[in-house]
PDB file of N, CA and C in Angstrom:
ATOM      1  N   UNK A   1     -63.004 157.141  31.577  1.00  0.00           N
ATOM      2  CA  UNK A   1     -62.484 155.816  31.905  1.00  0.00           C
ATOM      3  C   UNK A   1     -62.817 155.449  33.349  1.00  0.00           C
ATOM      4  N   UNK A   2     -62.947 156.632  34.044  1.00  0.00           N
ATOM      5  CA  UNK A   2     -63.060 156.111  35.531  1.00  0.00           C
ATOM      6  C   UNK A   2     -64.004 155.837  35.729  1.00  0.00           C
ATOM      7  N   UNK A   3     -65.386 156.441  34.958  1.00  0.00           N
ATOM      8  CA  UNK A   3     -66.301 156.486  35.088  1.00  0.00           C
ATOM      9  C   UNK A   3     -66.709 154.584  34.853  1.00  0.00           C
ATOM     10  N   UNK A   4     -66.219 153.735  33.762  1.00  0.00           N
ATOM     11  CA  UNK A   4     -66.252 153.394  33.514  1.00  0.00           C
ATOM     12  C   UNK A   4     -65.923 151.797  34.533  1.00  0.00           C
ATOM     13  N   UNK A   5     -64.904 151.867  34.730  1.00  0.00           N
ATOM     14  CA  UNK A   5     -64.334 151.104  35.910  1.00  0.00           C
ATOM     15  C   UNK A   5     -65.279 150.882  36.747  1.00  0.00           C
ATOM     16  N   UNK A   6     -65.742 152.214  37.524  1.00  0.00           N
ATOM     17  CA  UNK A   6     -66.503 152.118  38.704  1.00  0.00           C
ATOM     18  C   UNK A   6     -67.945 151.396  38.006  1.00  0.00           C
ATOM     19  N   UNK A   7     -68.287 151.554  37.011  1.00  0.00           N
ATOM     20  CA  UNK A   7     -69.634 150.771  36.565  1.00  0.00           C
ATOM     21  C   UNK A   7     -69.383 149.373  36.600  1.00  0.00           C
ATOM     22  N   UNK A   8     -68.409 148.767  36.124  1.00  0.00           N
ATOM     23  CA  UNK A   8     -68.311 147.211  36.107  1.00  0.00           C
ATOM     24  C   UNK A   8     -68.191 147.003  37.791  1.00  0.00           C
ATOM     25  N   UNK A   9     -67.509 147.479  38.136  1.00  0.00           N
ATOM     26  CA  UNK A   9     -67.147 147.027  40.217  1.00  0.00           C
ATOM     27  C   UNK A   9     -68.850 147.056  40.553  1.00  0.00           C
ATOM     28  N   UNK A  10     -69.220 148.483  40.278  1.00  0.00           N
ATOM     29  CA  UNK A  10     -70.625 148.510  41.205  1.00  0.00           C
ATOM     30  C   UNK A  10     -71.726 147.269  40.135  1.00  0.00           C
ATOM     31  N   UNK A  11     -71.240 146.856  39.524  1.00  0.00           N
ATOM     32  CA  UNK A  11     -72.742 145.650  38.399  1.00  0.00           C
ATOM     33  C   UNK A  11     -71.996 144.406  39.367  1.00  0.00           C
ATOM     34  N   UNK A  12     -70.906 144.405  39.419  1.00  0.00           N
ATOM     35  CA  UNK A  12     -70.422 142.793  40.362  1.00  0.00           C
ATOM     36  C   UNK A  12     -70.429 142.663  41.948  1.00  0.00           C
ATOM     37  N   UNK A  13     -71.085 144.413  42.231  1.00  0.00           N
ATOM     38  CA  UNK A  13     -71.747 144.300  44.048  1.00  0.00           C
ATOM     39  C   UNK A  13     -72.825 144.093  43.880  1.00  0.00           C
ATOM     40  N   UNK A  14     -73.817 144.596  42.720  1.00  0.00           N
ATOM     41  CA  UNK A  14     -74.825 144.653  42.597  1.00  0.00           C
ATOM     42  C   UNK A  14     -75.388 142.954  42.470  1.00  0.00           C
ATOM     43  N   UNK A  15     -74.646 141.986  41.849  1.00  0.00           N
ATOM     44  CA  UNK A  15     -75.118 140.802  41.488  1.00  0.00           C
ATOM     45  C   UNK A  15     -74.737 139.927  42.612  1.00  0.00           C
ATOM     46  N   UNK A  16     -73.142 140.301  43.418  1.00  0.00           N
ATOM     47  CA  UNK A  16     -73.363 139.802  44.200  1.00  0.00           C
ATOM     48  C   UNK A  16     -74.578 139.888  45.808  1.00  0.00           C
ATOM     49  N   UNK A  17     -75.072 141.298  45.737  1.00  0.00           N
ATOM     50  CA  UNK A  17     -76.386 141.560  46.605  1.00  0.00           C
ATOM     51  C   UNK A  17     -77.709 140.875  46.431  1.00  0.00           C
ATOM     52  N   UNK A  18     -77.580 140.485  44.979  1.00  0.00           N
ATOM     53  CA  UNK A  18     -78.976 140.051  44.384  1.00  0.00           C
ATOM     54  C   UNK A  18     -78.798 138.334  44.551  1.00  0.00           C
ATOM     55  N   UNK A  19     -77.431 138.058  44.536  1.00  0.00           N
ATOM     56  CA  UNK A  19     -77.708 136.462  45.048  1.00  0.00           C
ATOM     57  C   UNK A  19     -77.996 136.187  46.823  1.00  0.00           C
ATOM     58  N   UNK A  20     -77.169 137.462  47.328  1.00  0.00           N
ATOM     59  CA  UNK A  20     -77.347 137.440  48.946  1.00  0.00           C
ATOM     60  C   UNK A  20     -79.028 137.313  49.349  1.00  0.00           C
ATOM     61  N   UNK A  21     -80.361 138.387  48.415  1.00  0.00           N
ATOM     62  CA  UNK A  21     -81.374 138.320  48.706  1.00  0.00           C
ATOM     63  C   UNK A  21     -81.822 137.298  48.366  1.00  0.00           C
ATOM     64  N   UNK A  22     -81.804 136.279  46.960  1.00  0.00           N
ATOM     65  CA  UNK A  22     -82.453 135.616  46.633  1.00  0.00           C
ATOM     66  C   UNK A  22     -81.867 134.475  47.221  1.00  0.00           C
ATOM     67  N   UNK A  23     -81.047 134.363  47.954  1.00  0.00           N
ATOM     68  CA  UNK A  23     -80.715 133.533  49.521  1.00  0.00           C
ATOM     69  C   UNK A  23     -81.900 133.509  50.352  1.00  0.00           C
ATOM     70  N   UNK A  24     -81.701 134.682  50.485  1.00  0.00           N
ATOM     71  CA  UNK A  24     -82.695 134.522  51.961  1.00  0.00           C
ATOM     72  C   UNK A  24     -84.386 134.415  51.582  1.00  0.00           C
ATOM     73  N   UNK A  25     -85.026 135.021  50.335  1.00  0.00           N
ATOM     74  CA  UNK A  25     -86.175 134.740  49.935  1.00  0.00           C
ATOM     75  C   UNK A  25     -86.272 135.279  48.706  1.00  0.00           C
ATOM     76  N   UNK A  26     -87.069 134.794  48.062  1.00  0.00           N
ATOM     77  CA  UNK A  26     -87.429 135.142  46.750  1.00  0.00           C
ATOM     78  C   UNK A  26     -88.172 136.367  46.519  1.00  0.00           C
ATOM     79  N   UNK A  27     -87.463 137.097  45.271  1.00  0.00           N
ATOM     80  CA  UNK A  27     -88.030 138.413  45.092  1.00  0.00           C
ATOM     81  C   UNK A  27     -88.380 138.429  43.962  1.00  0.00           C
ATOM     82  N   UNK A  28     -89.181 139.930  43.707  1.00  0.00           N
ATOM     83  CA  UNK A  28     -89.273 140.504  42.180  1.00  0.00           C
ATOM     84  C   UNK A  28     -88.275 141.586  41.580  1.00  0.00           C
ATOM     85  N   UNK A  29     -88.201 141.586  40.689  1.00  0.00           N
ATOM     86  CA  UNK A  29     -87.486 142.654  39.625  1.00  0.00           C
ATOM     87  C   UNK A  29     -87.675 144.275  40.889  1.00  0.00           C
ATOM     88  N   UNK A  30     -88.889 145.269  40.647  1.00  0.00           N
ATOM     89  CA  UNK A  30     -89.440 146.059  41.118  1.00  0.00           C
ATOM     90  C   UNK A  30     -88.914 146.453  42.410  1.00  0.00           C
ATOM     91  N   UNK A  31     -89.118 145.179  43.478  1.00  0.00           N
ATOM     92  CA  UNK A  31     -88.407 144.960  45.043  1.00  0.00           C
ATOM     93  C   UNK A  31     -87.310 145.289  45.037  1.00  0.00           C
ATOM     94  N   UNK A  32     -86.172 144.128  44.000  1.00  0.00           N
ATOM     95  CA  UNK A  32     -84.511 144.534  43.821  1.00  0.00           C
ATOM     96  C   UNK A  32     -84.464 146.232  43.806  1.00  0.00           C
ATOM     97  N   UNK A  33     -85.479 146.443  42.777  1.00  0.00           N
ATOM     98  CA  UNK A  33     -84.800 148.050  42.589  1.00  0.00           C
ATOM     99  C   UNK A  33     -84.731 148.972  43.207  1.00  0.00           C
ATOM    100  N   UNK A  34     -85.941 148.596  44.266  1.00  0.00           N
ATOM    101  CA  UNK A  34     -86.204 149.597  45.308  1.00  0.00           C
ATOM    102  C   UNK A  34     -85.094 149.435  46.646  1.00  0.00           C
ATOM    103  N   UNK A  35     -84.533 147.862  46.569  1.00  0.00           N
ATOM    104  CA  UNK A  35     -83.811 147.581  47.472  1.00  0.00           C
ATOM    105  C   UNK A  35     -82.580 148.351  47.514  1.00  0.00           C
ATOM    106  N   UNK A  36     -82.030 147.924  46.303  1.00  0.00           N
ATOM    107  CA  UNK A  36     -81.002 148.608  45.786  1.00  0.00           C
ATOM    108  C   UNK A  36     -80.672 150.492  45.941  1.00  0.00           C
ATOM    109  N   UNK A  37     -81.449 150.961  45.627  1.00  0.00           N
ATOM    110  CA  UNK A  37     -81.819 152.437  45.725  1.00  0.00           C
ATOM    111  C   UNK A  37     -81.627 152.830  47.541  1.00  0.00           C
ATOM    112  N   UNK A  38     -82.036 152.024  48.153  1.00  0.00           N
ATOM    113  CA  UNK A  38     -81.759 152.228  49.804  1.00  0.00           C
ATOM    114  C   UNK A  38     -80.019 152.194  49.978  1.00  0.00           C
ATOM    115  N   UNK A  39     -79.701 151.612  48.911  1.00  0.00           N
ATOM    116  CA  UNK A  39     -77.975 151.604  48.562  1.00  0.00           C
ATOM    117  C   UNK A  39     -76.966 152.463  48.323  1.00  0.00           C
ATOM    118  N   UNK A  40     -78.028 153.356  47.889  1.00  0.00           N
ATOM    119  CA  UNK A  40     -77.394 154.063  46.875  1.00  0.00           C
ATOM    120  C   UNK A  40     -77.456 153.897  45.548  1.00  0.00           C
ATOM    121  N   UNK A  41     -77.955 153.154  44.408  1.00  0.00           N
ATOM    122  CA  UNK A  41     -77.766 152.742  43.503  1.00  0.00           C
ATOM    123  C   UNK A  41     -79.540 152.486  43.043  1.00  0.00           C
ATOM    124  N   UNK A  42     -79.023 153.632  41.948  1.00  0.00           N
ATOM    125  CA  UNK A  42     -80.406 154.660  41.028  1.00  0.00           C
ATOM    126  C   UNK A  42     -80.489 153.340  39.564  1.00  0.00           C
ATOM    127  N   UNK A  43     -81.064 152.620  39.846  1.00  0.00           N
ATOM    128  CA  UNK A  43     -80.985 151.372  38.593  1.00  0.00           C
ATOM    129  C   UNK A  43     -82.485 151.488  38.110  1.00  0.00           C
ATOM    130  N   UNK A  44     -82.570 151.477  36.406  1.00  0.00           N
ATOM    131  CA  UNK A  44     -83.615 151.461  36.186  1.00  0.00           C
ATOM    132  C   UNK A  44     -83.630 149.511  35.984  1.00  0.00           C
ATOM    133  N   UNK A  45     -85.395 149.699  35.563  1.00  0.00           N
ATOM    134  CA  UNK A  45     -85.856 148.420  35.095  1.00  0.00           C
ATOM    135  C   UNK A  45     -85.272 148.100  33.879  1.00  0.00           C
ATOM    136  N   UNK A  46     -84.450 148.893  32.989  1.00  0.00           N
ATOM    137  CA  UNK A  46     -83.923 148.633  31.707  1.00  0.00           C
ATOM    138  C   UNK A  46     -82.523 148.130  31.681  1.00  0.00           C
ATOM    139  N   UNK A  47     -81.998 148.296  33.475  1.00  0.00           N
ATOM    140  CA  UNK A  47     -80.927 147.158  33.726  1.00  0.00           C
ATOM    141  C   UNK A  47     -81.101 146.420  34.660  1.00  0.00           C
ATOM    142  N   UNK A  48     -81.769 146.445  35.538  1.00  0.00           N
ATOM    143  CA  UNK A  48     -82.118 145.488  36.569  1.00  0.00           C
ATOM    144  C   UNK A  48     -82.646 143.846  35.889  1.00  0.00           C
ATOM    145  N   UNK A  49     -83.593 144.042  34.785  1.00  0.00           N
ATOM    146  CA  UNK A  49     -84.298 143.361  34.202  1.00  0.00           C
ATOM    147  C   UNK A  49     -82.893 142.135  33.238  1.00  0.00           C
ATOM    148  N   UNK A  50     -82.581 142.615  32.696  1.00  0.00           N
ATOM    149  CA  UNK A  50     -81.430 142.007  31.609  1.00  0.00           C
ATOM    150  C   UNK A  50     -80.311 141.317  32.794  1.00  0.00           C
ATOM    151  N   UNK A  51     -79.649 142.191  34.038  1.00  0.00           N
ATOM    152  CA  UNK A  51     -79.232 141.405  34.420  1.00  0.00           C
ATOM    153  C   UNK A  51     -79.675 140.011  35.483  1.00  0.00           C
ATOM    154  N   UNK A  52     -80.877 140.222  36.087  1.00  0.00           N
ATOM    155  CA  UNK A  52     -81.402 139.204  36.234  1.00  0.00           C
ATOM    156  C   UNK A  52     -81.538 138.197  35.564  1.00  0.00           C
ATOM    157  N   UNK A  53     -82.216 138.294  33.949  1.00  0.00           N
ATOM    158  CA  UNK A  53     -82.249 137.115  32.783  1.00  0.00           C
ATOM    159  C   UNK A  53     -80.572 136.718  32.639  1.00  0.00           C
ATOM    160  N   UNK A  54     -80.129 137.291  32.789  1.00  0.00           N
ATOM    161  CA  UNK A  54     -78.503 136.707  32.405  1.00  0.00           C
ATOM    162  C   UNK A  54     -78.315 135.609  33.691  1.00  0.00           C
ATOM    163  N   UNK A  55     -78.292 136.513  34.871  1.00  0.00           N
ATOM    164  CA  UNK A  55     -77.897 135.339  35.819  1.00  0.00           C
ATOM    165  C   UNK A  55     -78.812 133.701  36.172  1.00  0.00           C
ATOM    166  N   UNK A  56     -79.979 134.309  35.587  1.00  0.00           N
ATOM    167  CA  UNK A  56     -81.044 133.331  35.160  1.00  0.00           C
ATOM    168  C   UNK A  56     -80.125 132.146  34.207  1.00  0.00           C
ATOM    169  N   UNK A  57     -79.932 132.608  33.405  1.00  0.00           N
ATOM    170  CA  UNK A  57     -79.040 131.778  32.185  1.00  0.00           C
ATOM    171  C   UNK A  57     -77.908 131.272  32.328  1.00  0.00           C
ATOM    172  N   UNK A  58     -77.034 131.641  33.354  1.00  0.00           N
ATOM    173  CA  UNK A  58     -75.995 131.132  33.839  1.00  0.00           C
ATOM    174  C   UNK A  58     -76.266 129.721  34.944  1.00  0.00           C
ATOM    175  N   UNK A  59     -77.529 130.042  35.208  1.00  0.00           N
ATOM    176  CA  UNK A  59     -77.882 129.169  36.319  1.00  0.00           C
ATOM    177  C   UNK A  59     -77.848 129.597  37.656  1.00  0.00           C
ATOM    178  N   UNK A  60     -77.842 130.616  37.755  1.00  0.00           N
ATOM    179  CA  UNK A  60     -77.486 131.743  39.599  1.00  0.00           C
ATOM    180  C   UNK A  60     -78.644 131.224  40.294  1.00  0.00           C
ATOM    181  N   UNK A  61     -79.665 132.070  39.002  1.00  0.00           N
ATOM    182  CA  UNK A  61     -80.953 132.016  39.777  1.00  0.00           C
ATOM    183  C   UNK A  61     -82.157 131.267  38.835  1.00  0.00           C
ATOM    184  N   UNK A  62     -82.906 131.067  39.656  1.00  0.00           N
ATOM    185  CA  UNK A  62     -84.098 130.610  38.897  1.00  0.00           C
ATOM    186  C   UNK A  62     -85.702 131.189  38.883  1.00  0.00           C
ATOM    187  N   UNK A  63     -86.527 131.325  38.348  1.00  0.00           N
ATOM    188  CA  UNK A  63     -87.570 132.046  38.213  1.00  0.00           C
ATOM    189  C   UNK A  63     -88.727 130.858  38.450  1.00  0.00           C
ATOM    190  N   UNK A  64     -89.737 131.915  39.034  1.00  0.00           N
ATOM    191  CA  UNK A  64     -91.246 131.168  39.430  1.00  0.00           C
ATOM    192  C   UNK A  64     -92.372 132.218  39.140  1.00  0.00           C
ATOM    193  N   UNK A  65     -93.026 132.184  38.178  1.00  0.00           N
ATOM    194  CA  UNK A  65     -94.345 132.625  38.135  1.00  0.00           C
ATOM    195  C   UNK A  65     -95.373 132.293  39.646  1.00  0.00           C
ATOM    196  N   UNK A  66     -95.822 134.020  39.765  1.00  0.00           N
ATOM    197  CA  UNK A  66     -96.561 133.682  41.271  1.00  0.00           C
ATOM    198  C   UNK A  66     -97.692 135.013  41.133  1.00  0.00           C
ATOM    199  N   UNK A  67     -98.904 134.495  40.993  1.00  0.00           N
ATOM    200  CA  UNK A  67     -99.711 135.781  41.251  1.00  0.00           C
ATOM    201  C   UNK A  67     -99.666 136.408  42.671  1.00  0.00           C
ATOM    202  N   UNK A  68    -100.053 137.583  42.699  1.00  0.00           N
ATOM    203  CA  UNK A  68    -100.104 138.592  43.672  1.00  0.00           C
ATOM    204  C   UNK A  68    -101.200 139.765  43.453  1.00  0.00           C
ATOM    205  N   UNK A  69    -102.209 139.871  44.172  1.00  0.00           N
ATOM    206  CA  UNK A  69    -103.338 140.485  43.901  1.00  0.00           C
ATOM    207  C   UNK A  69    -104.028 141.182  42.538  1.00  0.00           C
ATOM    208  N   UNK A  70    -103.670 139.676  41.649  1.00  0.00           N
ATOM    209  CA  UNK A  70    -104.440 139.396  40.636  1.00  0.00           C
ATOM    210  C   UNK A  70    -103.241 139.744  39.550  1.00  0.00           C
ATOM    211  N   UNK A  71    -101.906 140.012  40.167  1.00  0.00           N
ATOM    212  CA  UNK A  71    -100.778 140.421  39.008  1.00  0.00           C
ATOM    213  C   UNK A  71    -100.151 139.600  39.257  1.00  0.00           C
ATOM    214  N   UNK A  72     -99.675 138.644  37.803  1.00  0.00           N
ATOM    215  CA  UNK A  72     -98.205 137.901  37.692  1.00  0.00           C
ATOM    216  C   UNK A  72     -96.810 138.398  37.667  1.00  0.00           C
ATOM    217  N   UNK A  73     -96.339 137.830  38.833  1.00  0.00           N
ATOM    218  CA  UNK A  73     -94.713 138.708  38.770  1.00  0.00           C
ATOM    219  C   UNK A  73     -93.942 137.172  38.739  1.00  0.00           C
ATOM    220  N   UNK A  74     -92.706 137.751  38.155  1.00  0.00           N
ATOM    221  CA  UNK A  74     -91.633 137.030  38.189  1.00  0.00           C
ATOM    222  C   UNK A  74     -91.087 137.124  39.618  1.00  0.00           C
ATOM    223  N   UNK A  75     -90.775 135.568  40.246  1.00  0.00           N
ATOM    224  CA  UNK A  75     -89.894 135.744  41.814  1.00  0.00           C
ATOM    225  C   UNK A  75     -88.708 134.794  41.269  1.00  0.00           C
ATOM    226  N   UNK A  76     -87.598 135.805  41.679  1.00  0.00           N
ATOM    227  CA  UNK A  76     -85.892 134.963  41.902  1.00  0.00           C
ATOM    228  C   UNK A  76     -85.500 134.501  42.778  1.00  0.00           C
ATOM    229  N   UNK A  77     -85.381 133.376  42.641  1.00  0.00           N
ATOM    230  CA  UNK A  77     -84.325 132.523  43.935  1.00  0.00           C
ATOM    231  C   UNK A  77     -82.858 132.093  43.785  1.00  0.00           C
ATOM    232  N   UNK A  78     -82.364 131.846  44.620  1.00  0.00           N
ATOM    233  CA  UNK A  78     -80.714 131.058  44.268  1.00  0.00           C
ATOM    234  C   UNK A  78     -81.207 129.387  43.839  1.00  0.00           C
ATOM    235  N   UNK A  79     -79.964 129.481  42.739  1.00  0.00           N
ATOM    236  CA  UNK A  79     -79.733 127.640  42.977  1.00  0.00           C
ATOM    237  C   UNK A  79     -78.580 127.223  43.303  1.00  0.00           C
ATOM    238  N   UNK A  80     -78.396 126.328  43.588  1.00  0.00           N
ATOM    239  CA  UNK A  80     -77.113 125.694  44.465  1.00  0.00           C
ATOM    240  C   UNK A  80     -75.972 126.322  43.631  1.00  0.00           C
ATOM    241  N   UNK A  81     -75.966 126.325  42.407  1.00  0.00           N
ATOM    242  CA  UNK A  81     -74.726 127.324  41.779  1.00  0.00           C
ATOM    243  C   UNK A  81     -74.993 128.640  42.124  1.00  0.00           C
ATOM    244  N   UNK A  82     -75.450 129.209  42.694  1.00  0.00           N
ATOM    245  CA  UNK A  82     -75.828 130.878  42.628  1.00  0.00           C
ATOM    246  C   UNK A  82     -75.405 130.744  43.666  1.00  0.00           C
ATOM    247  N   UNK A  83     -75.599 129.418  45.088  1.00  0.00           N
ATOM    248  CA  UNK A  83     -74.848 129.592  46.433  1.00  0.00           C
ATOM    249  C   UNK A  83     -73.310 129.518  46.694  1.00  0.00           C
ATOM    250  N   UNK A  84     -73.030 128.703  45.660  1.00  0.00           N
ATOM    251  CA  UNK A  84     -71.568 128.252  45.495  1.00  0.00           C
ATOM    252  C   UNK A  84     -70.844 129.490  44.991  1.00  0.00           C
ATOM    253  N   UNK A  85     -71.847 130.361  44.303  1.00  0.00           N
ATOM    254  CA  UNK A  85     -70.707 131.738  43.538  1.00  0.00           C
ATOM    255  C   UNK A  85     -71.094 132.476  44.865  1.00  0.00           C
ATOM    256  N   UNK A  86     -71.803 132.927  45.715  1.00  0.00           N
ATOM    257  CA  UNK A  86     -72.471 133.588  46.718  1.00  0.00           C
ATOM    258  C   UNK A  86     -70.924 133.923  47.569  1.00  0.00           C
ATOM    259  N   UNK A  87     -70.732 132.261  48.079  1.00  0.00           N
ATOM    260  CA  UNK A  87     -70.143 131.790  49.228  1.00  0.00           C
ATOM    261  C   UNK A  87     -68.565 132.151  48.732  1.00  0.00           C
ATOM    262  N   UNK A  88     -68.328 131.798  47.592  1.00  0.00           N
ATOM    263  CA  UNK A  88     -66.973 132.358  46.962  1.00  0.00           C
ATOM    264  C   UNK A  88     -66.575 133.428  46.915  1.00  0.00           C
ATOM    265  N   UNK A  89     -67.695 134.412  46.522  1.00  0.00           N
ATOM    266  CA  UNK A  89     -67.555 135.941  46.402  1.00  0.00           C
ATOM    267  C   UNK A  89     -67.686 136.451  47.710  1.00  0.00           C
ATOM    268  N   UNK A  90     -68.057 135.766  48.484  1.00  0.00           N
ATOM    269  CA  UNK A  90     -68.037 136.769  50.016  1.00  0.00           C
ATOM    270  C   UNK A  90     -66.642 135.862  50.786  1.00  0.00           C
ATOM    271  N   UNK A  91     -65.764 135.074  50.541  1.00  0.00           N
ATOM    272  CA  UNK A  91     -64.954 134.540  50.958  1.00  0.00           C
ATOM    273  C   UNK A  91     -63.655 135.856  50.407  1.00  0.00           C
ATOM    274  N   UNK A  92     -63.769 136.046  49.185  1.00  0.00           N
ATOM    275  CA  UNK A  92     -62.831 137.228  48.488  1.00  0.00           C
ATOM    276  C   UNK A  92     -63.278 138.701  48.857  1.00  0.00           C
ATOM    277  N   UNK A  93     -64.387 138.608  49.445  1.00  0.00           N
ATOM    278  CA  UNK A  93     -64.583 140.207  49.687  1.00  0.00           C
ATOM    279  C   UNK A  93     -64.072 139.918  50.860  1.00  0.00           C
ATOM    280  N   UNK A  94     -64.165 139.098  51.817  1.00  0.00           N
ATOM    281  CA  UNK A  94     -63.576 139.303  53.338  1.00  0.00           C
ATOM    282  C   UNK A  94     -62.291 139.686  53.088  1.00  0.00           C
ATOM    283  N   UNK A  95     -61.290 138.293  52.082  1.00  0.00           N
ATOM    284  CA  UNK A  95     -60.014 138.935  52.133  1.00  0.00           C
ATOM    285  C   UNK A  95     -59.538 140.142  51.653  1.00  0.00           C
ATOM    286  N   UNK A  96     -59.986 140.896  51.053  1.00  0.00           N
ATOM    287  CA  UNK A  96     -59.518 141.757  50.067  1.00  0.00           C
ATOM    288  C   UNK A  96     -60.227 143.219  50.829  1.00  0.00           C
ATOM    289  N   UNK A  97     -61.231 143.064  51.792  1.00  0.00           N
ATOM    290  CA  UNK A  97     -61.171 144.149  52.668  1.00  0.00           C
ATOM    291  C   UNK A  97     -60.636 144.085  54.142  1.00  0.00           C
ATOM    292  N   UNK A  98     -60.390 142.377  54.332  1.00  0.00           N
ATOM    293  CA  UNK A  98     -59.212 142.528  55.777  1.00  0.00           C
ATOM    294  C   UNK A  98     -57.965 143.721  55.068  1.00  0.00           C
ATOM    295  N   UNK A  99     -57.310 143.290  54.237  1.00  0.00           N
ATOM    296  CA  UNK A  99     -56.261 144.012  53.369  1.00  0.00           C
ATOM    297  C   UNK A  99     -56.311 145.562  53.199  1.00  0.00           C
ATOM    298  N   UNK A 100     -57.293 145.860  52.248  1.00  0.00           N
ATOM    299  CA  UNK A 100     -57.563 146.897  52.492  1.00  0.00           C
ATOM    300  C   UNK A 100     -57.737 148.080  52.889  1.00  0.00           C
ATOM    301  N   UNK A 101     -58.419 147.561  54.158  1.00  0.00           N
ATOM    302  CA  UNK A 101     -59.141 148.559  55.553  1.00  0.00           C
ATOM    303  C   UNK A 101     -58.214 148.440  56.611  1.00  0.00           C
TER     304      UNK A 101
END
């Protein structure tokens, strides 16, 4: 069960990190994972991938086909809803680790 817990907390740091980057510039799948891993957090492409398309579908983020030395990758960006959940979720992490800590 605990095990369990801690997986949903760390998928809702994880998404909120992935709107923080695709703030500041647009990435690929591959990049996230490697980013992530500097984290701490061992994610394959068999979840990195799905939750990107989800937040895609919600409207977080949005996708752009872009070659790169002759390979098409998918790049994620925020859209104004992906900033609005961004700005919300780091408004509740402030409070809830003033508290906290």
């Amino acid at each position: 069960m605990q095990e369990s817990v801690l997986r949903k907390l760390f998928l809702g740091f994880i998404q909120i990190h992935i709107l923080h980057h695709a703030k500041n510039e647009p990435f690929f799948g591959s990049w996230m994972i490697e980013e992530l891993k500097k984290h701490g957090y061992e994610i394959s492409s068999g979840t990195i991938y799905p939750i990107l398309h989800n937040m895609e579908k919600l409207g977080l983020l949005y996708v752009e086909n872009k070659t790169s030395g002759g390979k098409v990758r998918k790049y994620y960006s925020i859209t104004n809803d992906g900033i609005e959940v961004l700005d919300k979720a780091k408004e509740k992490i402030r409070e809830l680790t003033d508290e906290i800590i």
